[in-house]
N, C-alpha and C. Protein backbone atom coordinates (compact mmCIF):
# COMPACT_ATOMS: atom_id res chain seq x y z
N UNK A 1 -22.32 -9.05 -69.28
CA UNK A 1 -21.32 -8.56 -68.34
C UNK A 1 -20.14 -8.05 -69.13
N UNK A 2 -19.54 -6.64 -68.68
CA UNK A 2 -18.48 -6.95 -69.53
C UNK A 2 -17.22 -6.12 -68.22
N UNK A 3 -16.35 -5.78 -68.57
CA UNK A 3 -14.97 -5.09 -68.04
C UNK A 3 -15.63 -3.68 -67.14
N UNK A 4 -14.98 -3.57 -66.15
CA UNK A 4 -15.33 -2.13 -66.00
C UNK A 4 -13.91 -1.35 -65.66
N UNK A 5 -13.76 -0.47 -65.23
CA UNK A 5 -12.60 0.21 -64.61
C UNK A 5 -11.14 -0.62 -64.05
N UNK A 6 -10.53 -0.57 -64.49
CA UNK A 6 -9.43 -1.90 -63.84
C UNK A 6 -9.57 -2.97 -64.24
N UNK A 7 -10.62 -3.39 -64.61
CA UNK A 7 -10.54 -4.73 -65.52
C UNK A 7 -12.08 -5.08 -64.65
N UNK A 8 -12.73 -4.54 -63.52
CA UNK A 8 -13.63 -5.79 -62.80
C UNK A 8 -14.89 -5.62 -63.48
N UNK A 9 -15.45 -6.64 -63.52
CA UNK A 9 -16.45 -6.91 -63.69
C UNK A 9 -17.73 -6.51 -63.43
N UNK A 10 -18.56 -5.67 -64.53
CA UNK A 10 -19.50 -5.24 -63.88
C UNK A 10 -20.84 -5.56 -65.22
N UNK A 11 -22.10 -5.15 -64.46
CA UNK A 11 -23.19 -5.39 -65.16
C UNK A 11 -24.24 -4.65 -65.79
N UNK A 12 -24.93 -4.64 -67.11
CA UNK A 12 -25.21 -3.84 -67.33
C UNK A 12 -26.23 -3.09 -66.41
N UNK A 13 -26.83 -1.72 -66.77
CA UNK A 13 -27.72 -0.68 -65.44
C UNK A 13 -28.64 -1.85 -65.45
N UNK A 14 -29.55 -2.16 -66.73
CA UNK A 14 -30.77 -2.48 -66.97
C UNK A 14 -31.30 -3.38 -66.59
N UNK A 15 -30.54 -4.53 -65.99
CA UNK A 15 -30.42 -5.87 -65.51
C UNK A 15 -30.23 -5.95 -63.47
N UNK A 16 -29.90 -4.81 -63.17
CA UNK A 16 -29.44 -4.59 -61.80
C UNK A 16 -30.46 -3.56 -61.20
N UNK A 17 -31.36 -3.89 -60.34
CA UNK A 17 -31.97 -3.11 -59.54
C UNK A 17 -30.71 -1.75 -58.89
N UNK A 18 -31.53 -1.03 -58.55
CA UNK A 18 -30.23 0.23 -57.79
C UNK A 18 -30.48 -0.34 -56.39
N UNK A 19 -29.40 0.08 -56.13
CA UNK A 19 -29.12 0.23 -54.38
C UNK A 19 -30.01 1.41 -53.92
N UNK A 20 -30.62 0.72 -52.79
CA UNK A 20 -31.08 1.55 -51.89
C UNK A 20 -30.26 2.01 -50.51
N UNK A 21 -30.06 3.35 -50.35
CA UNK A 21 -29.44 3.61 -49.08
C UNK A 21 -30.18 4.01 -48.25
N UNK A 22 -30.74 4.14 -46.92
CA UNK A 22 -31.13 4.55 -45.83
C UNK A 22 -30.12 5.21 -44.63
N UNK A 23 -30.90 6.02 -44.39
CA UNK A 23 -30.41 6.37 -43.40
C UNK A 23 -31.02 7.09 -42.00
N UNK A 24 -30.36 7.34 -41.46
CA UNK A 24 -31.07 7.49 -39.83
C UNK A 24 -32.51 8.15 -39.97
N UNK A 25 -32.35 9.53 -40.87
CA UNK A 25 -34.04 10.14 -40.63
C UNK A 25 -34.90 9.19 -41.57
N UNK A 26 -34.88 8.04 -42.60
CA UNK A 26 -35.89 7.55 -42.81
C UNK A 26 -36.85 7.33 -42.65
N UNK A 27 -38.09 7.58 -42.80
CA UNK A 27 -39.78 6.72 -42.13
C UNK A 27 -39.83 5.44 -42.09
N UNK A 28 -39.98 4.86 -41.17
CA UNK A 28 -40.41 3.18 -40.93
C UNK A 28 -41.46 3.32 -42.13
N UNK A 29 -42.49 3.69 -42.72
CA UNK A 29 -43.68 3.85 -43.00
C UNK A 29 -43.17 3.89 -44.56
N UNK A 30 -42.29 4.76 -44.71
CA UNK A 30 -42.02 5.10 -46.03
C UNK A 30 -40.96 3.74 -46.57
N UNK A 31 -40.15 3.53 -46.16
CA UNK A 31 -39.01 2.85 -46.00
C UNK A 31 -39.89 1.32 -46.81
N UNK A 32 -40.92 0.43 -45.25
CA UNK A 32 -41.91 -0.34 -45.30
C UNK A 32 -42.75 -0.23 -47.01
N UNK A 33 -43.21 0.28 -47.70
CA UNK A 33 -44.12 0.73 -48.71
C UNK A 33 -42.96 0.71 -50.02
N UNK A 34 -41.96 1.42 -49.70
CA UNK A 34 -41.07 1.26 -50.52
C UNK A 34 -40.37 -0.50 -50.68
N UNK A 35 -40.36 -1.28 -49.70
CA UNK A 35 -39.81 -2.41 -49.64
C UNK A 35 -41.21 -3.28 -50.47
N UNK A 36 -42.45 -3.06 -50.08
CA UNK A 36 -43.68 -3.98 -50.51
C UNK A 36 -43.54 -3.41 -51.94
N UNK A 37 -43.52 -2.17 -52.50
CA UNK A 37 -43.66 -1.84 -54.17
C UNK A 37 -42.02 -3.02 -54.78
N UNK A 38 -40.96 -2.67 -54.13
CA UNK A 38 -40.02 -3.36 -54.89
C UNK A 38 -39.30 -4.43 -55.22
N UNK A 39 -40.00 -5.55 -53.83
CA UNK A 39 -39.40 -6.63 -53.69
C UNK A 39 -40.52 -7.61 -53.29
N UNK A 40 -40.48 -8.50 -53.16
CA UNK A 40 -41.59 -9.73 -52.81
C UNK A 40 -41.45 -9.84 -51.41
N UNK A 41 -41.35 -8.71 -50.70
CA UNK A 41 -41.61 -8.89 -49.01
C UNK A 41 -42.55 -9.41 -49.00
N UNK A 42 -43.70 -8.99 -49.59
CA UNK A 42 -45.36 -9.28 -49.32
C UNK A 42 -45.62 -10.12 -50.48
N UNK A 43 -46.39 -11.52 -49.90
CA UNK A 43 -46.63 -12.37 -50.92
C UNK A 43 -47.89 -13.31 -50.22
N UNK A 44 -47.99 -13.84 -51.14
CA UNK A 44 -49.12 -15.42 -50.65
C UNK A 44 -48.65 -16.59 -51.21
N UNK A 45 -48.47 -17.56 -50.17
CA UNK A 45 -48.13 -19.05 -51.19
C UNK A 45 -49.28 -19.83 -50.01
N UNK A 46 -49.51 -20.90 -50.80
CA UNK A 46 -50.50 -22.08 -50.28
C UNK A 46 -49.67 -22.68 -49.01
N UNK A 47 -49.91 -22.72 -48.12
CA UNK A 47 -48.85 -24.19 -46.64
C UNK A 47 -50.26 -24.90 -46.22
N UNK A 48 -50.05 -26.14 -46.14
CA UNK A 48 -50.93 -27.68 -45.50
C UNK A 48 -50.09 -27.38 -44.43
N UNK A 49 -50.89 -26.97 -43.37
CA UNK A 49 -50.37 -26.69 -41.93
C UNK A 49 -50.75 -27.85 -41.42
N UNK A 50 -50.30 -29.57 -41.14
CA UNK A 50 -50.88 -30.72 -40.72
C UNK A 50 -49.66 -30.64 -39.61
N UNK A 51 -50.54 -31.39 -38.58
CA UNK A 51 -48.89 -31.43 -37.64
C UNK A 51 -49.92 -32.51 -36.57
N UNK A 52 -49.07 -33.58 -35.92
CA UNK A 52 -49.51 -34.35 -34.93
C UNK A 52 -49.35 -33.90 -33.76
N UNK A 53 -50.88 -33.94 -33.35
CA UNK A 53 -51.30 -33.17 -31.86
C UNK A 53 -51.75 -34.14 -31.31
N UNK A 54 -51.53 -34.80 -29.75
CA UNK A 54 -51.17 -35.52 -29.28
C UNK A 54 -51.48 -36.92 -29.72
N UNK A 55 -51.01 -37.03 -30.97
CA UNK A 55 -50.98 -38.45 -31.89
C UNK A 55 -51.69 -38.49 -32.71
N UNK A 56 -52.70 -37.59 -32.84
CA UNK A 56 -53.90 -37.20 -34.24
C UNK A 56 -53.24 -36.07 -35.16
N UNK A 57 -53.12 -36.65 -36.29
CA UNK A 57 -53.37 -35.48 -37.68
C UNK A 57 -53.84 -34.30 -37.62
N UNK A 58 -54.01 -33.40 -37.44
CA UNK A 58 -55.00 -32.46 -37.37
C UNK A 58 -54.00 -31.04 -38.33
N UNK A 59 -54.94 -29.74 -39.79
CA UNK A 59 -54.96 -28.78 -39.89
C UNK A 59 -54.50 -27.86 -38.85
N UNK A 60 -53.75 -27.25 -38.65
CA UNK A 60 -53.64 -26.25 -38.09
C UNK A 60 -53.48 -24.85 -38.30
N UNK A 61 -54.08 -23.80 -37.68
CA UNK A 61 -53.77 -22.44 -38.12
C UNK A 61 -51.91 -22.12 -37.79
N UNK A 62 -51.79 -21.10 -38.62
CA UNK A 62 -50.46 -20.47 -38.43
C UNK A 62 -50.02 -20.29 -36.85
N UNK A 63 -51.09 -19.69 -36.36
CA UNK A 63 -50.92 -18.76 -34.52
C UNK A 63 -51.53 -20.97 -33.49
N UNK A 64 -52.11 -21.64 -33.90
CA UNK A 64 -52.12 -22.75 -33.46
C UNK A 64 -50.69 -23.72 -33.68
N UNK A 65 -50.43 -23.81 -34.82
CA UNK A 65 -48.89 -24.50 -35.30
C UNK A 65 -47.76 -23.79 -34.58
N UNK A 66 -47.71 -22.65 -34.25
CA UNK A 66 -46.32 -22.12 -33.76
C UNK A 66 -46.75 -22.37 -32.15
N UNK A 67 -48.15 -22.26 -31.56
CA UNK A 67 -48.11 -22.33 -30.11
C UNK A 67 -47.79 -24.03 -29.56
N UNK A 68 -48.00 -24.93 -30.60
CA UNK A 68 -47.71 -26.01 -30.54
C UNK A 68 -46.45 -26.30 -30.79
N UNK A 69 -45.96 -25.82 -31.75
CA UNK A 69 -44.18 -26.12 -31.48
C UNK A 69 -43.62 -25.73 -30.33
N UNK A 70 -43.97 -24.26 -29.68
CA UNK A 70 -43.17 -23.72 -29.04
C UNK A 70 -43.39 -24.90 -27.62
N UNK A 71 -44.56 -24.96 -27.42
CA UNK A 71 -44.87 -25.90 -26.33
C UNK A 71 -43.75 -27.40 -26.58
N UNK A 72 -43.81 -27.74 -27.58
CA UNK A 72 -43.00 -28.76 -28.03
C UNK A 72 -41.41 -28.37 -27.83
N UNK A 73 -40.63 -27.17 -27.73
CA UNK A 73 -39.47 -26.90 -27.79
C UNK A 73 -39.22 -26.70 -26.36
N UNK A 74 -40.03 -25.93 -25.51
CA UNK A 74 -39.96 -26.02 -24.15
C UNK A 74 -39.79 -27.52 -23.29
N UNK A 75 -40.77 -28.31 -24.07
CA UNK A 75 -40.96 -29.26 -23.63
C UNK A 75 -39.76 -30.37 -23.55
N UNK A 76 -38.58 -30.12 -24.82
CA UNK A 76 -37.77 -30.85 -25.07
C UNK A 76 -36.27 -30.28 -24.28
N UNK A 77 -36.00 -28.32 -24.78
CA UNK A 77 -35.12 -27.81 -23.22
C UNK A 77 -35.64 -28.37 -21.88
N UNK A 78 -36.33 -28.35 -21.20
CA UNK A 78 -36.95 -28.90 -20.15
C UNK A 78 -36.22 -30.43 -19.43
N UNK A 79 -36.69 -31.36 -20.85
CA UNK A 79 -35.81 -32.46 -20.86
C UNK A 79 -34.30 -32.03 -20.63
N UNK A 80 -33.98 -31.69 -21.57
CA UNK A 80 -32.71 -31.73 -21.99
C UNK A 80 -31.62 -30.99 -20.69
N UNK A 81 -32.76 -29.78 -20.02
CA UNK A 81 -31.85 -28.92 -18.62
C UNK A 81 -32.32 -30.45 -17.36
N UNK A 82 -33.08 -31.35 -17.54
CA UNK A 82 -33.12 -32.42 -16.32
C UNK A 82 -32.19 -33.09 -16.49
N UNK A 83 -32.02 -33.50 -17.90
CA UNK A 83 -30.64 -34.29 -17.90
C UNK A 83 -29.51 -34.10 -17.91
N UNK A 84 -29.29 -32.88 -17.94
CA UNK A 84 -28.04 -32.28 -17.43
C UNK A 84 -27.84 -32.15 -16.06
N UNK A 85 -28.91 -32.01 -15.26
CA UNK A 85 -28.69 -31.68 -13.95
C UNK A 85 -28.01 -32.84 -13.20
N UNK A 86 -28.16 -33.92 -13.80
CA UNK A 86 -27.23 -35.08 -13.03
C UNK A 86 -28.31 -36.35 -13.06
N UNK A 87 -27.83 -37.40 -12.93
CA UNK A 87 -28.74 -38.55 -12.34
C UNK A 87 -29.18 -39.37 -13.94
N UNK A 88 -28.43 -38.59 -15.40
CA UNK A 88 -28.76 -38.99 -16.12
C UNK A 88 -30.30 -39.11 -16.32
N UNK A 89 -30.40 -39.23 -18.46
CA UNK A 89 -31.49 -38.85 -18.81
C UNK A 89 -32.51 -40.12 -18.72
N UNK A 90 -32.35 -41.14 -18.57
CA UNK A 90 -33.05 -42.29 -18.07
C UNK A 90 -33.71 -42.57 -16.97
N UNK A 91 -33.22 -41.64 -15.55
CA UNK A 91 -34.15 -41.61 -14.48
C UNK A 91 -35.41 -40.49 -14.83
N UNK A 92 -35.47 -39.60 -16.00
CA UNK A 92 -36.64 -38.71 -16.02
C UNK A 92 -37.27 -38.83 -17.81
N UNK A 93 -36.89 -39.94 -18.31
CA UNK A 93 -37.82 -40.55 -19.04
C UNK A 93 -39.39 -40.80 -19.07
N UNK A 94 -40.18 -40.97 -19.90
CA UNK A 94 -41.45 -41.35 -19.59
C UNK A 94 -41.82 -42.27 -20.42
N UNK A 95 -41.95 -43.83 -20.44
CA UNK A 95 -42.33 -44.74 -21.47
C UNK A 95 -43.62 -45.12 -21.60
């Protein structure tokens, strides 16, 4: 790093990717292709998708794990808009 103009701080070219600018007429297509050649948009890493389904262990796929959370997040707003509605969260409990 050393001084640049005014004193600030800048870095050498060789070490700093360039800025990319876009603008309105861009291609989604081109834009997309250009992002996968220059950056790690597109990758693979290993995930143990395990998650407890109704009390069993079980693998799950990516499109199975998210339909199960989401069911799980509904499930908990749901709660959470009954117990707001009044009468407290103890009359709509389930033990």
């Amino acid at each position: 790093m050393s001084a640049g103009p005014g004193g600030a701080a800048s870095f050498p070219a060789q070490r700093c990717a360039p800025a990319r600018q876009l603008d309105r007429r861009a291609r989604a297509q081109v834009v997309l292709n250009s992002l996968y050649k220059q950056t790690a948009l597109q990758g693979r890493f290993p995930c143990n998708m395990v998650a407890l389904v109704a009390g069993t262990p079980q693998t799950l796929t990516l499109k199975q794990f998210l339909q199960h959370f989401l069911a799980f997040r509904c499930d908990v707003v749901g709660r959470r808009a009954r117990c707001a509605g009044g009468g407290g969260c103890h009359a709509h409990m389930h033990h």
